[in-house]
N, C-alpha and C. Protein backbone atom coordinates (compact mmCIF):
# COMPACT_ATOMS: atom_id res chain seq x y z
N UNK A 1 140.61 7.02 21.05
CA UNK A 1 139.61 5.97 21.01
C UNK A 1 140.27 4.64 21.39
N UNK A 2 139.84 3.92 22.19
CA UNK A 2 140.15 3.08 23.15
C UNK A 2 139.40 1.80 21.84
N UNK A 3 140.22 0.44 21.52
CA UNK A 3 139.71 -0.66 21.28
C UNK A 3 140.32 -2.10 21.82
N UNK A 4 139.10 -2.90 21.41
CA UNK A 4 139.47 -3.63 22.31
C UNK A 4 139.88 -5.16 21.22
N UNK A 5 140.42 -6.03 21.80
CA UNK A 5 141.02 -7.06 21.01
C UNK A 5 141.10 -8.01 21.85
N UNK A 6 140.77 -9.26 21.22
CA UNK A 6 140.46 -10.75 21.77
C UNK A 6 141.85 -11.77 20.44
N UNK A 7 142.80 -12.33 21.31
CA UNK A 7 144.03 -12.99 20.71
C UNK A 7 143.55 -14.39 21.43
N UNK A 8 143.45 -14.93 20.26
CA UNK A 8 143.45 -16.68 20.65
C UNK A 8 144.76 -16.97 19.98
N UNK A 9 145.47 -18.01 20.52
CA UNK A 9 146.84 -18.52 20.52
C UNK A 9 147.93 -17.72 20.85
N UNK A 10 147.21 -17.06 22.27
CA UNK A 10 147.96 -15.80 23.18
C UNK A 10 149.75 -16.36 24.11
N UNK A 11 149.76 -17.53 23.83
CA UNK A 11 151.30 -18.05 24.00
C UNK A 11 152.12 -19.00 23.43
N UNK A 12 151.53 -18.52 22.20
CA UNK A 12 152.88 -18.30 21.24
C UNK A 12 153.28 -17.56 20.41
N UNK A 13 154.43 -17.64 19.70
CA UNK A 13 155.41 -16.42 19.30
C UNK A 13 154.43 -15.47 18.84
N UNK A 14 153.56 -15.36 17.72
CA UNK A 14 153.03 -14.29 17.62
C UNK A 14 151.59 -13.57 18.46
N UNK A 15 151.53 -14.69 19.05
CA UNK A 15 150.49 -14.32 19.99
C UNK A 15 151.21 -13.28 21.07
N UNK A 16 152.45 -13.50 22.06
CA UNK A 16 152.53 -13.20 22.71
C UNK A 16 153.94 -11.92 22.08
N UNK A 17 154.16 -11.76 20.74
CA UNK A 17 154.72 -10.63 20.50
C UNK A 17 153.46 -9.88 19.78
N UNK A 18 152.38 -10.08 19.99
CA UNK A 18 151.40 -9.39 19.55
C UNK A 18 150.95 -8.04 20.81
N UNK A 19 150.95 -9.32 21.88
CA UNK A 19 150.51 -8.91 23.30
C UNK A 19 151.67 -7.57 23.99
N UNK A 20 153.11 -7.86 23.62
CA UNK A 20 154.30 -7.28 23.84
C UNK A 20 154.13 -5.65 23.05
N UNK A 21 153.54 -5.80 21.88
CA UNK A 21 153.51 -4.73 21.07
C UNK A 21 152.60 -4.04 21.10
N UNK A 22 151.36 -4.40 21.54
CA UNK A 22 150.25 -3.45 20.99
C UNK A 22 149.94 -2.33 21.80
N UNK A 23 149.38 -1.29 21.07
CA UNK A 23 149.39 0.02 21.35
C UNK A 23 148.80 0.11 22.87
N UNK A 24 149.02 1.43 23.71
CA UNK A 24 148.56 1.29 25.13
C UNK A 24 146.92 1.93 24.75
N UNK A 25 146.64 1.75 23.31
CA UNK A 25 145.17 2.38 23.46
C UNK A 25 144.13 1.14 22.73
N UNK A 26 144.76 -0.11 23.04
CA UNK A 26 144.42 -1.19 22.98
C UNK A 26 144.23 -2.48 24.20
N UNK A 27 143.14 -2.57 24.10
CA UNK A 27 142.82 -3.89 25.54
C UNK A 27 143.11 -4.82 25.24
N UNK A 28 143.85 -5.77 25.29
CA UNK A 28 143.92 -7.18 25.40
C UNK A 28 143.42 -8.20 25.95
N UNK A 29 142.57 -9.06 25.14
CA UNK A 29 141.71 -10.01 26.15
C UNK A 29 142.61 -11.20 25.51
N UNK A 30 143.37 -11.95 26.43
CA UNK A 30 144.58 -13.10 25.79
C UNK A 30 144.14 -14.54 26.07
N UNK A 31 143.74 -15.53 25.15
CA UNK A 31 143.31 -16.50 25.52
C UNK A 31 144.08 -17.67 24.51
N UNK A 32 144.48 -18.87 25.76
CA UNK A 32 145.37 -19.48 24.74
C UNK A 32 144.04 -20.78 24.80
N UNK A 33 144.71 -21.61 24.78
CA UNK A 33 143.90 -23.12 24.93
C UNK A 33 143.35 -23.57 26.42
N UNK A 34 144.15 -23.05 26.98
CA UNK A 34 143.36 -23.15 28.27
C UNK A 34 142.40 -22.49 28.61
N UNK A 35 142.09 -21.20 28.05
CA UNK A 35 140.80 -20.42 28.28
C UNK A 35 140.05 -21.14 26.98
N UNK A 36 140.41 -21.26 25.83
CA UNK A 36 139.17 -20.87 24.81
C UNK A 36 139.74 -22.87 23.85
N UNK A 37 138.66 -22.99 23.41
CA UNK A 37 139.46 -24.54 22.10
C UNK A 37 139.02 -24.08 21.67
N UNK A 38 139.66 -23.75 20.04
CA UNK A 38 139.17 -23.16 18.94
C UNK A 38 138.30 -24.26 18.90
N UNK A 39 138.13 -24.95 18.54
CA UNK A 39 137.65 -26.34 18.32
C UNK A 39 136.57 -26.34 18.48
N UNK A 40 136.15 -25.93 19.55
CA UNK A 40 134.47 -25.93 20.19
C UNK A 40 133.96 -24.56 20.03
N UNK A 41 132.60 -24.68 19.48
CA UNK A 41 131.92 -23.33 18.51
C UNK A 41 131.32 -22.81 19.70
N UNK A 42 130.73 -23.77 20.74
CA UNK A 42 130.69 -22.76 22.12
C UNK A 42 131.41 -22.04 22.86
N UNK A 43 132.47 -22.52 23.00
CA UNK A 43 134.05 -21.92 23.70
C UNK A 43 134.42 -20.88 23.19
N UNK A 44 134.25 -20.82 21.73
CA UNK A 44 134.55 -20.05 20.91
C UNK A 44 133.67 -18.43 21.05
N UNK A 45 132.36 -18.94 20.80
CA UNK A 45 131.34 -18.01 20.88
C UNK A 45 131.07 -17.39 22.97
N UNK A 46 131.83 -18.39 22.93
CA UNK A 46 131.62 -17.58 24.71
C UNK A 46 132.47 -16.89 25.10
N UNK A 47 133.70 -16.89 24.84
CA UNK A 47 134.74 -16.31 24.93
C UNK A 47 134.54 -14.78 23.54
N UNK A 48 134.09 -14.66 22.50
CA UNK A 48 133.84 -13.61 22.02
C UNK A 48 132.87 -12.53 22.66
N UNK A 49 131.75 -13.32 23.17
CA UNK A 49 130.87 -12.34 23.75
C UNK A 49 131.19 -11.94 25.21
N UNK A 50 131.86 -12.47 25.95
CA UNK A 50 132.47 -12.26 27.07
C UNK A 50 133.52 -10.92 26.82
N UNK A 51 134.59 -11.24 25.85
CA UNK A 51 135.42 -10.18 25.66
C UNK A 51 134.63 -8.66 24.53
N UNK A 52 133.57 -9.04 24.31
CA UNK A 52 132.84 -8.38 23.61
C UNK A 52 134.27 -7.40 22.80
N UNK A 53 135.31 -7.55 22.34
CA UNK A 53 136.27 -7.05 21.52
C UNK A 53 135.39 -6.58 20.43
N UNK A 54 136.66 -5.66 19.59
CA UNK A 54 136.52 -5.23 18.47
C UNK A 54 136.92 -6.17 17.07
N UNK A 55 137.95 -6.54 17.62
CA UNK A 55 138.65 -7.11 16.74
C UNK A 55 139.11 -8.58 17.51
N UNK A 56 138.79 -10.02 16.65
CA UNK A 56 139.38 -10.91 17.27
C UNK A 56 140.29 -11.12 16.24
N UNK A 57 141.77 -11.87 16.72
CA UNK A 57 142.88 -12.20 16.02
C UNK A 57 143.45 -13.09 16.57
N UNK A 58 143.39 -14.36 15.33
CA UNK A 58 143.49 -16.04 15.73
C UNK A 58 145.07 -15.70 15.00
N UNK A 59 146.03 -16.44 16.09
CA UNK A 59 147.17 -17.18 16.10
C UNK A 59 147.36 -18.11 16.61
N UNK A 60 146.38 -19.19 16.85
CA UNK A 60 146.50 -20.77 17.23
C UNK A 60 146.25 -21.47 16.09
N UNK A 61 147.61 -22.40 16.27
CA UNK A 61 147.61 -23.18 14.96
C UNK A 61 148.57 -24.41 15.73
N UNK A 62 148.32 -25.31 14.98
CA UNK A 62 149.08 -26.87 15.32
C UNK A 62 149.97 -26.54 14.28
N UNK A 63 151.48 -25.69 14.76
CA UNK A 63 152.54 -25.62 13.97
C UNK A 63 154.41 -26.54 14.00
N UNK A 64 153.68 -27.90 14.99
CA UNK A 64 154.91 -28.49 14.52
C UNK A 64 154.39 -29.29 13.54
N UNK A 65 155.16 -29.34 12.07
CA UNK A 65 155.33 -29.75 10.86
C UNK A 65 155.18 -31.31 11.27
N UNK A 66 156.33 -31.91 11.95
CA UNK A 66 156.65 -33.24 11.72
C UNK A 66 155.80 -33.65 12.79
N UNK A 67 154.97 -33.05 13.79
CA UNK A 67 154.11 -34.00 14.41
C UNK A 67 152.59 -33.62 13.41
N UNK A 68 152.68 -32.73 12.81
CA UNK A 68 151.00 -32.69 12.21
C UNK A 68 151.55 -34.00 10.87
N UNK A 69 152.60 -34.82 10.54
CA UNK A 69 152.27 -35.99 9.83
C UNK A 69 151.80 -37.03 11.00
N UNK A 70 151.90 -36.93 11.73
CA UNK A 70 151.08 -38.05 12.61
C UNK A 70 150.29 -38.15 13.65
N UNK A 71 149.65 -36.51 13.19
CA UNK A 71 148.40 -36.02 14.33
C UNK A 71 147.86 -35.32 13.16
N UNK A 72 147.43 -36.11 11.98
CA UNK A 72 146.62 -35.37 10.75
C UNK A 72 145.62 -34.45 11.18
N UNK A 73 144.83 -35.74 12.06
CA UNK A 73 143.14 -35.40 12.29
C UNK A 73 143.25 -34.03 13.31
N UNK A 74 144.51 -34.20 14.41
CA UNK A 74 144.65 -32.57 15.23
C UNK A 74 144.95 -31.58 14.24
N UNK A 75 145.86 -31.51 13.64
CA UNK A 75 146.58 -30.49 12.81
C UNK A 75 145.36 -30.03 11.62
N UNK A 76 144.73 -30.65 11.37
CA UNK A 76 143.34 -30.65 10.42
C UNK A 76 142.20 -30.01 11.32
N UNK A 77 142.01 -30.33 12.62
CA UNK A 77 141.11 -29.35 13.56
C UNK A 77 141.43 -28.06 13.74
N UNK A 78 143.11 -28.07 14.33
CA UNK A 78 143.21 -26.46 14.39
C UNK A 78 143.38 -25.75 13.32
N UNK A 79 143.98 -26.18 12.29
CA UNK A 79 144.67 -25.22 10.79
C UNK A 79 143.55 -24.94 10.21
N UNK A 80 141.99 -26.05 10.12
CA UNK A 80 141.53 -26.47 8.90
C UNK A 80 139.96 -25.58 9.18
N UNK A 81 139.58 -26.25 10.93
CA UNK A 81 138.36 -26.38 11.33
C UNK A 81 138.10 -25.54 11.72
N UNK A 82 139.00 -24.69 12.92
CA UNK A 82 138.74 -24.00 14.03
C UNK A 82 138.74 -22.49 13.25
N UNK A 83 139.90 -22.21 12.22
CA UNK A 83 139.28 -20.94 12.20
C UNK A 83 138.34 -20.72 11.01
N UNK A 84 137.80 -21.65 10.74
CA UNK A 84 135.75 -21.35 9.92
C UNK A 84 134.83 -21.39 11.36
N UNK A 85 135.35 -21.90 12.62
CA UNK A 85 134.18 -22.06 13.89
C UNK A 85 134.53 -20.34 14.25
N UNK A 86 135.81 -20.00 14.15
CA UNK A 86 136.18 -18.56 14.84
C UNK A 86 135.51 -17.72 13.79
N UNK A 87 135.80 -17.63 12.81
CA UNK A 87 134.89 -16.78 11.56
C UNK A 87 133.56 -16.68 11.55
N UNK A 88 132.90 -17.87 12.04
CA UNK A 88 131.31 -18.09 11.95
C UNK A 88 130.97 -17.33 12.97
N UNK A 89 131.72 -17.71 14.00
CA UNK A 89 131.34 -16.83 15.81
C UNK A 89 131.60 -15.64 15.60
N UNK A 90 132.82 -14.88 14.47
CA UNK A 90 132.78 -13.57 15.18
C UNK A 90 131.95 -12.65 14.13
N UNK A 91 131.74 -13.53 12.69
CA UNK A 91 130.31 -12.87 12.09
C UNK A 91 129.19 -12.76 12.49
N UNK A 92 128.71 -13.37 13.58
CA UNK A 92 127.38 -13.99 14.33
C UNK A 92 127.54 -12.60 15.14
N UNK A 93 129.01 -12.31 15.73
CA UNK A 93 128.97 -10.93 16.81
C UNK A 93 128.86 -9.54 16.25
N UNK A 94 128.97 -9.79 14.96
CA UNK A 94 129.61 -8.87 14.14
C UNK A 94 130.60 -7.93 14.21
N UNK A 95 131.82 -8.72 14.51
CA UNK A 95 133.56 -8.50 15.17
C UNK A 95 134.24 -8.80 13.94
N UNK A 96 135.33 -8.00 13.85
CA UNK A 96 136.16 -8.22 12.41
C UNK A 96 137.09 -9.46 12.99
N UNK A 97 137.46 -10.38 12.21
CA UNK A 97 138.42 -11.48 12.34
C UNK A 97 139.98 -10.96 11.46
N UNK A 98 140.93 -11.19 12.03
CA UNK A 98 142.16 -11.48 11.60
C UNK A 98 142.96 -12.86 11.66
N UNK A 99 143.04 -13.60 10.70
CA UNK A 99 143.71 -15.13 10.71
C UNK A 99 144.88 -15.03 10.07
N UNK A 100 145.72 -15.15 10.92
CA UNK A 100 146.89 -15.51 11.00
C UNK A 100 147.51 -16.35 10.46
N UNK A 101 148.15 -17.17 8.99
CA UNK A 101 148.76 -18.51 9.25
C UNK A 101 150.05 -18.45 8.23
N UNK A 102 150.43 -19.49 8.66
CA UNK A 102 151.80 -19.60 7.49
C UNK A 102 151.17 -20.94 5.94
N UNK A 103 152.17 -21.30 5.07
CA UNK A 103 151.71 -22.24 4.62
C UNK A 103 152.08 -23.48 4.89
């Protein structure tokens, strides 16, 4: 059985050792920031129904430490915002979500 999988924050480390690893009975639909902004609930929701996946799995995150003290309001969009817009979109598809984060 063939499934399919939609990776937002597809270049970086775990995005793209996600992409490196996964099984050959898995599709990869890889979208970093240049295809998809978590950010935007349309981008978001267009890019799910496009990849019509099984499974989406968010690894985009604003993970340098010492610039999210002085890019609050960014580091607060991607960590905070984007994946309740990715959760809302892929319950709406009814697609399982996997979120990814550190603390």
């Amino acid at each position: 059985m063939s499934m399919r999988a939609l990776i937002f924050g597809s270049l970086g480390q775990v995005g793209l050792a996600l992409q490196q690893t996964a099984p050959s009975s898995v599709s990869v639909a890889a979208h970093d920031v240049d295809q998809t902004d978590i950010r935007d609930r349309a981008s978001v929701s267009r890019a799910i129904n496009e990849a019509k996946p099984d499974v989406v799995i968010n690894c985009a995150a604003f993970t340098n430490v010492d610039g999210a003290e002085s890019h609050a309001d960014d580091a607060m969009e991607a960590n905070g915002v984007a994946p309740g817009i990715i959760a809302e979109a892929a319950k709406a598809a009814g697609v399982r979500l996997i979120h990814l984060s550190t603390d």
